[in-house]
PDB file of N, CA and C in Angstrom:
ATOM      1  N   UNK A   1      37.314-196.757  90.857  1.00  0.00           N
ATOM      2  CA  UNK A   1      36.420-196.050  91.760  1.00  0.00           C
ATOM      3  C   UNK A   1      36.860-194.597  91.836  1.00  0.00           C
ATOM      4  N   UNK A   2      35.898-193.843  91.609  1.00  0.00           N
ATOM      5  CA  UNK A   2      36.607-192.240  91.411  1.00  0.00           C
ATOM      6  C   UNK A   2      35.262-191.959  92.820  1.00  0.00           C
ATOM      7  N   UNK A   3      36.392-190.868  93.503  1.00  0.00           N
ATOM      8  CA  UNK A   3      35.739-190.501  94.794  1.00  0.00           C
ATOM      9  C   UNK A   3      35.788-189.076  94.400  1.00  0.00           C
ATOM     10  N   UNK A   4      35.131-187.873  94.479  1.00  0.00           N
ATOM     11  CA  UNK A   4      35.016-186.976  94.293  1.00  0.00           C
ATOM     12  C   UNK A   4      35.544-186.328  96.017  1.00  0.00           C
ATOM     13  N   UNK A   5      36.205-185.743  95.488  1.00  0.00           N
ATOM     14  CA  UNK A   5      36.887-184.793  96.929  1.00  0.00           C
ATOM     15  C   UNK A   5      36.748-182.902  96.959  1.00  0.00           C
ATOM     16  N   UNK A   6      35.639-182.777  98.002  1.00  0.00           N
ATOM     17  CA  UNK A   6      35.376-181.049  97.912  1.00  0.00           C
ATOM     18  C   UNK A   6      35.933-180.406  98.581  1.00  0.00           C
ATOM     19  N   UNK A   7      36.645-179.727  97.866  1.00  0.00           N
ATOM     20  CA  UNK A   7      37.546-178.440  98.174  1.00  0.00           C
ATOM     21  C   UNK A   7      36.985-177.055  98.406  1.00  0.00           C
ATOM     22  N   UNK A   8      37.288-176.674  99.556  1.00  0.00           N
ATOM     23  CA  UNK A   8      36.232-175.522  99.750  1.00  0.00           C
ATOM     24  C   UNK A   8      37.934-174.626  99.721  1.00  0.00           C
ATOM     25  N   UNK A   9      37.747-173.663  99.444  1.00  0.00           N
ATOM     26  CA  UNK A   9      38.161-172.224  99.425  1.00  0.00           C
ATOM     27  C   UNK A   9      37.518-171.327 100.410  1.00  0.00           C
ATOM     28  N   UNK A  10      38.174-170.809 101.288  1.00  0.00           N
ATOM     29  CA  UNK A  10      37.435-169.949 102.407  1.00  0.00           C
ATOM     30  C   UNK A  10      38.041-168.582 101.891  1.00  0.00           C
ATOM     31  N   UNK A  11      37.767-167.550 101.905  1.00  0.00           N
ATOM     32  CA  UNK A  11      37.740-166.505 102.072  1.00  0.00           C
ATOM     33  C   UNK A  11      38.171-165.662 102.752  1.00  0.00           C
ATOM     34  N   UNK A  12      39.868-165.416 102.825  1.00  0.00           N
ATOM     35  CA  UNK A  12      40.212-164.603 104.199  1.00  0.00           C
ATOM     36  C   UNK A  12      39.546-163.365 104.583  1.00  0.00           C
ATOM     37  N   UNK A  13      39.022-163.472 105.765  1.00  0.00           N
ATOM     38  CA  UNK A  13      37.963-162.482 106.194  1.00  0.00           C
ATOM     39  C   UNK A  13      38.858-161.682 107.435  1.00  0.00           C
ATOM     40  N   UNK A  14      38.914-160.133 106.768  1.00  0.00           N
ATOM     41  CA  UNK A  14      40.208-159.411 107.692  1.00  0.00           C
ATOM     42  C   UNK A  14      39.477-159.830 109.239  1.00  0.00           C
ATOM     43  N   UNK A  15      40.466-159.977 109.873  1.00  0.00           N
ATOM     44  CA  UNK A  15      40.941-159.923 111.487  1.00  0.00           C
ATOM     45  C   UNK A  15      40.376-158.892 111.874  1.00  0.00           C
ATOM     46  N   UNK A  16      39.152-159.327 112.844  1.00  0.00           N
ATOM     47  CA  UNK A  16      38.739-158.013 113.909  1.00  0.00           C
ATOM     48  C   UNK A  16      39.870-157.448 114.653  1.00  0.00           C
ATOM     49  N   UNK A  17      40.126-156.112 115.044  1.00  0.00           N
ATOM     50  CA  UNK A  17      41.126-155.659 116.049  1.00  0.00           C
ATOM     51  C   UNK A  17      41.082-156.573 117.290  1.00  0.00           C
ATOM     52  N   UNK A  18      42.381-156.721 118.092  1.00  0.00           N
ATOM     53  CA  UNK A  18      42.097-157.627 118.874  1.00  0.00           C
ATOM     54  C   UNK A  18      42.417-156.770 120.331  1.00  0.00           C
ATOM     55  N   UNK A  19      41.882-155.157 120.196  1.00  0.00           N
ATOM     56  CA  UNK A  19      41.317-154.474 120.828  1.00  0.00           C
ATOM     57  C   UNK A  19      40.497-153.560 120.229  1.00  0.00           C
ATOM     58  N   UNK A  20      39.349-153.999 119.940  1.00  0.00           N
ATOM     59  CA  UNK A  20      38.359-152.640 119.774  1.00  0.00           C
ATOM     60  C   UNK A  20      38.366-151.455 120.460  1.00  0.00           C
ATOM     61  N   UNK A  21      37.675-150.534 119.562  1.00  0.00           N
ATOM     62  CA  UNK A  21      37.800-149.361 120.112  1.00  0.00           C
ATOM     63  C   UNK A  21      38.632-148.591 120.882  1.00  0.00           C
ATOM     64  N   UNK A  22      39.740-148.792 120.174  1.00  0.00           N
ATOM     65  CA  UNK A  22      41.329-148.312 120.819  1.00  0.00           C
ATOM     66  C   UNK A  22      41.209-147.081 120.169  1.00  0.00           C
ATOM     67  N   UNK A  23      41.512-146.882 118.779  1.00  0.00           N
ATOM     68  CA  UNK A  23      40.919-145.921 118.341  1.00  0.00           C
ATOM     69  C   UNK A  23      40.160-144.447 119.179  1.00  0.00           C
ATOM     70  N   UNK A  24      38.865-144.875 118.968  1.00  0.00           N
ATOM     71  CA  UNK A  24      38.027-143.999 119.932  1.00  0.00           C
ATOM     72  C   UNK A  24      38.828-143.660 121.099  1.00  0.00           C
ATOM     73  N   UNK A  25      39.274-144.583 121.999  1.00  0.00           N
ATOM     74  CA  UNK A  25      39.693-144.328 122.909  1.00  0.00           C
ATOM     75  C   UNK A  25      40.893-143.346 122.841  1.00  0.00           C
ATOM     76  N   UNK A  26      41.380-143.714 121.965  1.00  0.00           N
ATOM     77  CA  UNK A  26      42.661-142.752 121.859  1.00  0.00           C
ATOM     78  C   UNK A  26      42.294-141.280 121.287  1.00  0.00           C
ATOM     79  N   UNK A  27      41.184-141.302 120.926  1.00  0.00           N
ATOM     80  CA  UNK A  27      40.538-139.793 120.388  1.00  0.00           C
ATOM     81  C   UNK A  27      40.194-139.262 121.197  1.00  0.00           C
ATOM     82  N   UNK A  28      39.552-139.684 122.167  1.00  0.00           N
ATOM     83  CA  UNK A  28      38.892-139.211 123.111  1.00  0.00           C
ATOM     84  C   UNK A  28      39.859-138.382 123.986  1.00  0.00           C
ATOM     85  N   UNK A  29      40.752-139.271 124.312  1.00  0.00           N
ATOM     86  CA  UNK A  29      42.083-138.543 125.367  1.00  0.00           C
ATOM     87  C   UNK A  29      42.381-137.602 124.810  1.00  0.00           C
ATOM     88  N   UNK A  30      42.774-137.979 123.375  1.00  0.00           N
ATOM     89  CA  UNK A  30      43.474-136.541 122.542  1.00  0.00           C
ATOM     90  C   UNK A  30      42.494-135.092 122.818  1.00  0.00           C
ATOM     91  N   UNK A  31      41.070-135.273 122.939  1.00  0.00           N
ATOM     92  CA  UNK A  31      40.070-134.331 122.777  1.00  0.00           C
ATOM     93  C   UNK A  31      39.970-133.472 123.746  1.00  0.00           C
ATOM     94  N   UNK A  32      40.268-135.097 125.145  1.00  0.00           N
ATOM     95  CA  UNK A  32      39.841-134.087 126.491  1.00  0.00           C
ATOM     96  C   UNK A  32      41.373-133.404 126.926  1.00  0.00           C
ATOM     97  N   UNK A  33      42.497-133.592 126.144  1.00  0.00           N
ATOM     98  CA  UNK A  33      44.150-133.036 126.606  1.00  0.00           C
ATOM     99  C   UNK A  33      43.951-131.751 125.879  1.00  0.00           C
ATOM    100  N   UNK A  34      43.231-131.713 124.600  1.00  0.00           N
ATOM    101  CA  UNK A  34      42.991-130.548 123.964  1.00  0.00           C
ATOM    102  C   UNK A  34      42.193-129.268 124.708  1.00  0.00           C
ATOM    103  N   UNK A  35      41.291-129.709 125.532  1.00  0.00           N
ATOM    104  CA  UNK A  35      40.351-129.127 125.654  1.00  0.00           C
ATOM    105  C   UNK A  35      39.928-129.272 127.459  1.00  0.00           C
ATOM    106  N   UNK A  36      41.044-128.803 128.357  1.00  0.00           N
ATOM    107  CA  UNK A  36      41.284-129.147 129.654  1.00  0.00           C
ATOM    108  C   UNK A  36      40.346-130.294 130.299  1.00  0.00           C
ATOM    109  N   UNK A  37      40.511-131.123 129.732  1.00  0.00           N
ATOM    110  CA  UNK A  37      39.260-132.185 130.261  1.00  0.00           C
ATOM    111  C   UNK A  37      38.073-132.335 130.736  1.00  0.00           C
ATOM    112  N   UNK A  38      37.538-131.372 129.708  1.00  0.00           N
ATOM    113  CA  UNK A  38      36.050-131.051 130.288  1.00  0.00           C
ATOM    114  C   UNK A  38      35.080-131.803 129.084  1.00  0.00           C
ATOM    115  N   UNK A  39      34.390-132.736 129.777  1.00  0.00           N
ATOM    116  CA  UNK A  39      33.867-133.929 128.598  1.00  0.00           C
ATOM    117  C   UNK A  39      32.593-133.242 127.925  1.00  0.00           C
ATOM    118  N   UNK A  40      32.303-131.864 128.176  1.00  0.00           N
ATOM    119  CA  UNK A  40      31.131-131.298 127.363  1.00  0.00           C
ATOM    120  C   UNK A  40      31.784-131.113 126.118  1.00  0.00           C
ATOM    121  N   UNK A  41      33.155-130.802 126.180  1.00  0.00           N
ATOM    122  CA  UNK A  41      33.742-130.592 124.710  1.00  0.00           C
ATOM    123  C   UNK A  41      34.369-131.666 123.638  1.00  0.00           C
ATOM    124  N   UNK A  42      33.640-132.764 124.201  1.00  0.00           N
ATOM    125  CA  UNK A  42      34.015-133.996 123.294  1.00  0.00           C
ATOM    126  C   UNK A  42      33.093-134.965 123.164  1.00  0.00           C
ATOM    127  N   UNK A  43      31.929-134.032 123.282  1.00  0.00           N
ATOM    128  CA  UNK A  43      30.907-134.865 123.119  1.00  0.00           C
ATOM    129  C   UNK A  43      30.639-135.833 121.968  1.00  0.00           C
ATOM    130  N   UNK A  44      31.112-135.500 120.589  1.00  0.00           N
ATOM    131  CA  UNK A  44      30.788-136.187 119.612  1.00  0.00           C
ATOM    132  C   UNK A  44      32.243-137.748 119.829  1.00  0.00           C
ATOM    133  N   UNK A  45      32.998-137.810 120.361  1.00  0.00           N
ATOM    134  CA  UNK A  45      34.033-138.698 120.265  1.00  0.00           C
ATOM    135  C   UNK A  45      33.586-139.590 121.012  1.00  0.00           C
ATOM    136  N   UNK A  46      33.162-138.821 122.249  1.00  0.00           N
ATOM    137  CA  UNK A  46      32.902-139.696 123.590  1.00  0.00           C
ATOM    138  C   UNK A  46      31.772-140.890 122.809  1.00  0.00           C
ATOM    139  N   UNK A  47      30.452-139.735 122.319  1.00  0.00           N
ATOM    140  CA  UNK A  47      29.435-140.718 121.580  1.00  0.00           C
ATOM    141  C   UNK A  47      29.952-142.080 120.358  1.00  0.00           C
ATOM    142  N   UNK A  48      30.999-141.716 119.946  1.00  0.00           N
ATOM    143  CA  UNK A  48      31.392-142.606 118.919  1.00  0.00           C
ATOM    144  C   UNK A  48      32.100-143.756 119.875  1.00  0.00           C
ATOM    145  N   UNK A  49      32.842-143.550 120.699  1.00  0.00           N
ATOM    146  CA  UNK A  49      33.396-144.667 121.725  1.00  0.00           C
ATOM    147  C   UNK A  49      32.064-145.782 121.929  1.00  0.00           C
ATOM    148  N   UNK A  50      31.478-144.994 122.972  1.00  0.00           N
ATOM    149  CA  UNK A  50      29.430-145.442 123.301  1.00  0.00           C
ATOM    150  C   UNK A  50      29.804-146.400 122.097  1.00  0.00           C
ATOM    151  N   UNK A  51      29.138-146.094 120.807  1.00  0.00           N
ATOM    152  CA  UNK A  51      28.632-146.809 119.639  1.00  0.00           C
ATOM    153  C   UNK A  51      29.753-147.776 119.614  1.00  0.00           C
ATOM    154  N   UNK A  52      31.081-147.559 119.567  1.00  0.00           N
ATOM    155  CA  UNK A  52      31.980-148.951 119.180  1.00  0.00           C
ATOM    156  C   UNK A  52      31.839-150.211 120.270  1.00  0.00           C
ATOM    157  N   UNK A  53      31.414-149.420 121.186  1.00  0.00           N
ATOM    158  CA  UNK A  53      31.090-150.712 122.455  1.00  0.00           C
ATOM    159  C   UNK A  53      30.202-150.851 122.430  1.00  0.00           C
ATOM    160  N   UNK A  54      29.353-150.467 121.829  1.00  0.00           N
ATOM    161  CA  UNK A  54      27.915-150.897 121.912  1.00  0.00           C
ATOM    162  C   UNK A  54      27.839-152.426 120.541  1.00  0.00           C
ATOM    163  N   UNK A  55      28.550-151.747 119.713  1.00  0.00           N
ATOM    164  CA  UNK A  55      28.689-153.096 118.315  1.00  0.00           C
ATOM    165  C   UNK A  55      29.923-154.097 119.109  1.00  0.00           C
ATOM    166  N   UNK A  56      30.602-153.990 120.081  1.00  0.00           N
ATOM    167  CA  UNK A  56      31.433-155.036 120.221  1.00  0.00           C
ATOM    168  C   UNK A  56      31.069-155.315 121.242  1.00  0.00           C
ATOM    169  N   UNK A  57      29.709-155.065 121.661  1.00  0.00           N
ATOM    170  CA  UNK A  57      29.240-156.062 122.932  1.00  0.00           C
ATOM    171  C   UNK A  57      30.045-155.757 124.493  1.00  0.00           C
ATOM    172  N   UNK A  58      30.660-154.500 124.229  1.00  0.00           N
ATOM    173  CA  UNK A  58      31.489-154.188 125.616  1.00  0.00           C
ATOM    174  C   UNK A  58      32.501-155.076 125.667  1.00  0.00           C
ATOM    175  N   UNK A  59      33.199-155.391 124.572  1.00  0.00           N
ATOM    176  CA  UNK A  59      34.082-156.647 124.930  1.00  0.00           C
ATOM    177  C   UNK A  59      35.320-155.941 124.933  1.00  0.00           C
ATOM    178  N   UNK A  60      35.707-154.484 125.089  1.00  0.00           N
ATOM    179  CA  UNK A  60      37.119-153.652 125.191  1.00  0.00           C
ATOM    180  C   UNK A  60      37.305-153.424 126.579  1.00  0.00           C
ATOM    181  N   UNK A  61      38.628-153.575 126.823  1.00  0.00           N
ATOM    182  CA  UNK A  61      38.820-152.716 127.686  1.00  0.00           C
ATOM    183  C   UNK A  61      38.726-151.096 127.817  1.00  0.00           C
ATOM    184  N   UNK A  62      38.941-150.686 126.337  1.00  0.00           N
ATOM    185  CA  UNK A  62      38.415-149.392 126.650  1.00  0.00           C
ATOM    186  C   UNK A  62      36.797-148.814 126.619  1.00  0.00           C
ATOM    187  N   UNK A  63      35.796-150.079 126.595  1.00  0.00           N
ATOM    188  CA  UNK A  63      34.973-149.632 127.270  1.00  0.00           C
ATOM    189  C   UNK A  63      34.045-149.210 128.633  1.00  0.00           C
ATOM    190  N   UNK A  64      35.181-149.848 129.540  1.00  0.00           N
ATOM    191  CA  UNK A  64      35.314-149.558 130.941  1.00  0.00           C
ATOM    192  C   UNK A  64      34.645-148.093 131.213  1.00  0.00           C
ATOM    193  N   UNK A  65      35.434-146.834 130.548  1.00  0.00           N
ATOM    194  CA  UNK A  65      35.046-145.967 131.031  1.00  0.00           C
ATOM    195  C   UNK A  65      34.481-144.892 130.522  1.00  0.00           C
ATOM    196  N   UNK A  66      33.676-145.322 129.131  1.00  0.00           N
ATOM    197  CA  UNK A  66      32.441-144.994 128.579  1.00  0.00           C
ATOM    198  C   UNK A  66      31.435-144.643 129.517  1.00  0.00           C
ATOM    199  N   UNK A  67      31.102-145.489 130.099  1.00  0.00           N
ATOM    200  CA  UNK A  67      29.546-145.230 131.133  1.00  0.00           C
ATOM    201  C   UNK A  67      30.059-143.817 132.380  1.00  0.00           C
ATOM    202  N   UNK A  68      31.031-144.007 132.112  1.00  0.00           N
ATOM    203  CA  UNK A  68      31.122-142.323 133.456  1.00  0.00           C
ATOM    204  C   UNK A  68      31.685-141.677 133.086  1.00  0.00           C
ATOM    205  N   UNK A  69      31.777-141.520 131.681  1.00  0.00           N
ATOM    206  CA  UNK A  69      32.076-140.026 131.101  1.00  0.00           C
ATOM    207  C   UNK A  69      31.280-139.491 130.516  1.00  0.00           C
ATOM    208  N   UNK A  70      29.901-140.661 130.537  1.00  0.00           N
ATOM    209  CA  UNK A  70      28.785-140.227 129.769  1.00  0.00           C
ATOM    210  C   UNK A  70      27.862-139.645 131.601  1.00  0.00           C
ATOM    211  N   UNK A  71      28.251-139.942 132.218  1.00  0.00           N
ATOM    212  CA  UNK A  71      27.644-139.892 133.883  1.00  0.00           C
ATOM    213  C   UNK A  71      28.079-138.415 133.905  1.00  0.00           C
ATOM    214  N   UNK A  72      28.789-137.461 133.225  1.00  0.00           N
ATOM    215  CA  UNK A  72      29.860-136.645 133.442  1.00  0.00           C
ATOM    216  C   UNK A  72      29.165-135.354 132.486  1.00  0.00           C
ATOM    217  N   UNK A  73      28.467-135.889 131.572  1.00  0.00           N
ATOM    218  CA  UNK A  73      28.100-135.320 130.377  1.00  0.00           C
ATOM    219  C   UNK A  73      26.625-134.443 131.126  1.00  0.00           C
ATOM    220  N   UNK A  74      26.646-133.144 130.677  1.00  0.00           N
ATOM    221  CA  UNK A  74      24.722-132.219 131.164  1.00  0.00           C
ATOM    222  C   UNK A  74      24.134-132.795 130.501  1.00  0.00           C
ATOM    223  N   UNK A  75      22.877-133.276 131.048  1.00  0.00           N
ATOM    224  CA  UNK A  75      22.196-133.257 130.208  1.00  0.00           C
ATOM    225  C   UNK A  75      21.088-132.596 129.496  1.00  0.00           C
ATOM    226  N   UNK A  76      20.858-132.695 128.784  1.00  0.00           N
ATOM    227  CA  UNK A  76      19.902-131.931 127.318  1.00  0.00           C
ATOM    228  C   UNK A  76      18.976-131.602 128.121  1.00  0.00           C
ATOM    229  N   UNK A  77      18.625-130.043 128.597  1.00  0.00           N
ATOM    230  CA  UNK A  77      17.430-129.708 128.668  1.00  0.00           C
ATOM    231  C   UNK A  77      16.034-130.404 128.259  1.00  0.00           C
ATOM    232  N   UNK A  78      15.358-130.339 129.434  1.00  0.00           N
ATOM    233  CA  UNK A  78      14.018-131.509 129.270  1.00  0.00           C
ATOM    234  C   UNK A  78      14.487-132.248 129.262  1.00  0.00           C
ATOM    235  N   UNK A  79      15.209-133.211 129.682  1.00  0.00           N
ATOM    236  CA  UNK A  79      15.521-134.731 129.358  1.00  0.00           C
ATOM    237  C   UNK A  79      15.672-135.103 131.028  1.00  0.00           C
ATOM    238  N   UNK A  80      14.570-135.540 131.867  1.00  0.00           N
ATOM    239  CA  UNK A  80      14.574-136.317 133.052  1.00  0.00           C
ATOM    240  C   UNK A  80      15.813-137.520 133.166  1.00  0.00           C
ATOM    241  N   UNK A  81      16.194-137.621 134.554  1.00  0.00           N
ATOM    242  CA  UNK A  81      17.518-138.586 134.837  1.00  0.00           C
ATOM    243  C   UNK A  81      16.285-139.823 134.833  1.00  0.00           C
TER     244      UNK A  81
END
């Protein structure tokens, strides 16, 4: 009796960080220590933070304080609150 036995091979699939958006976060600080902490001048970092929590579902702790540095940010002429 021959039993055929399937062998699967998986594919190591790299390890998500097991803090997202640490990174960002750590840019961000660097940006606003650079630049006396005024979040108009880091606008493009701050936005890239936004986006990494936005793909990880807010699941960082450093997306805590995304939403009020964006609260912090002028906004764009013509653009109603």
């Amino acid at each position: 009796m021959n039993i055929a036995i399937e062998h699967r091979v998986e594919r190591e699939m790299p390890q998500p960080s097991k803090e997202p958006c640490k990174k960002e976060a750590c840019d961000i600080q660097a940006c606003l220590s650079k630049n006396n902490f005024l979040p108009h001048k880091c606008v493009r970092v701050i936005q890239l933070l936004q986006y990494c929590c936005e793909n990880c579902n807010y699941k960082s702790t450093h997306c805590a304080s995304v939403s009020d540095l964006l609260k912090q940010m002028p906004k764009p002429k013509g653009q109603k609150s």
